[in-house]
Protein backbone atom coordinates (compact mmCIF):
# COMPACT_ATOMS: atom_id res chain seq x y z
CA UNK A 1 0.00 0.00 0.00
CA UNK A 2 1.21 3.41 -1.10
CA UNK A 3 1.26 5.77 1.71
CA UNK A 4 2.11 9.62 2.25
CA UNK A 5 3.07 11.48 4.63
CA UNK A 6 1.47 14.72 6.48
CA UNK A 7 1.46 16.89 9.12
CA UNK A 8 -1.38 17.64 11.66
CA UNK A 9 -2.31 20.07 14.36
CA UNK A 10 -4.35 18.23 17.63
CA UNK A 11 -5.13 19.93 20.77
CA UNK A 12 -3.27 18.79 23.40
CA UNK A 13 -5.54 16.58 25.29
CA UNK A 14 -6.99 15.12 22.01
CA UNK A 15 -3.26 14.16 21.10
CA UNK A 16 -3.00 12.85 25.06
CA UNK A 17 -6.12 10.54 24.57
CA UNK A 18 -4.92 9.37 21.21
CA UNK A 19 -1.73 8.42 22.64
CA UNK A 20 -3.19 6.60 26.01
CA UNK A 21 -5.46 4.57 23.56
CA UNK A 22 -1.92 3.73 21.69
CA UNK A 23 -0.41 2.57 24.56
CA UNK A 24 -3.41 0.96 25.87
CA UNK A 25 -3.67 -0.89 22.61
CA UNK A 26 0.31 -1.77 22.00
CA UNK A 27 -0.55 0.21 18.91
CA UNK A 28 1.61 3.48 17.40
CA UNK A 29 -0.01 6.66 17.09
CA UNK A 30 -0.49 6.66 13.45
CA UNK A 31 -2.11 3.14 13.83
CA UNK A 32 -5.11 4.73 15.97
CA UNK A 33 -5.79 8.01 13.85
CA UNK A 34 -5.79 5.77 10.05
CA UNK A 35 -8.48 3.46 12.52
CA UNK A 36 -10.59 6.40 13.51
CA UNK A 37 -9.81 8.05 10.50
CA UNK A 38 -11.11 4.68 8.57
CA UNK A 39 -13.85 4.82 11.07
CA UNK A 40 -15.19 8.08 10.49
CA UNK A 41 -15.03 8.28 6.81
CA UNK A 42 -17.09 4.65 7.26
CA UNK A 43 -19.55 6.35 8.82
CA UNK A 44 -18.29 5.10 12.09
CA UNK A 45 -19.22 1.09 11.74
CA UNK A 46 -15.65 0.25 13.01
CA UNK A 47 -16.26 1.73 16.72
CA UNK A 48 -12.68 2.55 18.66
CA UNK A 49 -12.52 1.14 21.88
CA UNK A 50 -13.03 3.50 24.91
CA UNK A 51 -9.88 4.06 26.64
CA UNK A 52 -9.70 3.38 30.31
CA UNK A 53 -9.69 5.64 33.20
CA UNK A 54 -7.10 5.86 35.81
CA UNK A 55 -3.46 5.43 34.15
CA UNK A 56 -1.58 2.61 32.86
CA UNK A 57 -1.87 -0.83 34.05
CA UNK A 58 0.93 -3.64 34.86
CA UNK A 59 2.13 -6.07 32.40
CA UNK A 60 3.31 -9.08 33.91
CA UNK A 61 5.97 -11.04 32.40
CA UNK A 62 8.15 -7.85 30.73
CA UNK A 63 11.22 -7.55 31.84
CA UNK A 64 12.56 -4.29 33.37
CA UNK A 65 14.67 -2.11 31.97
CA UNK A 66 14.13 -3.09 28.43
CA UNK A 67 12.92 -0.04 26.17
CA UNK A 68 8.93 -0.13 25.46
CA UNK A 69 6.66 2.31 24.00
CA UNK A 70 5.27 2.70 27.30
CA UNK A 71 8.18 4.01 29.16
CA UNK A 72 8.79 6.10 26.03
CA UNK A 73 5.43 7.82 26.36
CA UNK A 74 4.56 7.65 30.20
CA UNK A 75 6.35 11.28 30.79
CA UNK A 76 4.39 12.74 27.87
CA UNK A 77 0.95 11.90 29.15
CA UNK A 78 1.79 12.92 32.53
C-alpha cells in the first residue's frame, strides 16, 4: 500500500487521549488516527474502543529495563 506522509495540528488533550489509547492498545499513534480516520469516513461502523480511566496498568511477564513504548510515552501523558 502506497502511503504519504502529512502533518497535523491536535489539541493537546486530544493528542493525550490518542496516545493513552496507543499505549493501551500496544498500537503506534499513526495506527489509531488511520483506525478512527477509517472509522469516520465509514460512517463510524468500526467503533474505537473507549480508553480506560485511571493510568496505565501492569504487564506481567516484561522484563525491566528493556525499552517499550510505554516508558517512552509515560512522561508525555503525565
Amino acid at each position: 500500500m502506497e502511503t504519504r506522509r502529512t502533518t497535523i495540528l491536535l489539541e493537546k488533550e486530544l493528542y493525550r487521549q490518542a496516545k493513552r489509547v496507543a499505549l493501551e492498545q500496544d498500537k503506534t499513534l499513526k495506527q489509531i488516527v488511520e483506525q478512527a480516520l477509517r472509522a469516520y469516513l465509514n460512517g463510524g461502523h468500526e467503533q474505537l474502543p473507549k480508553s480506560r480511566e485511571g493510568g496505565f496498568g501492569v504487564y506481567a511477564g516484561r522484563p525491566r529495563g528493556t525499552l517499550k513504548r510505554q516508558s517512552i510515552y509515560r512522561d508525555i501523558l503525565k
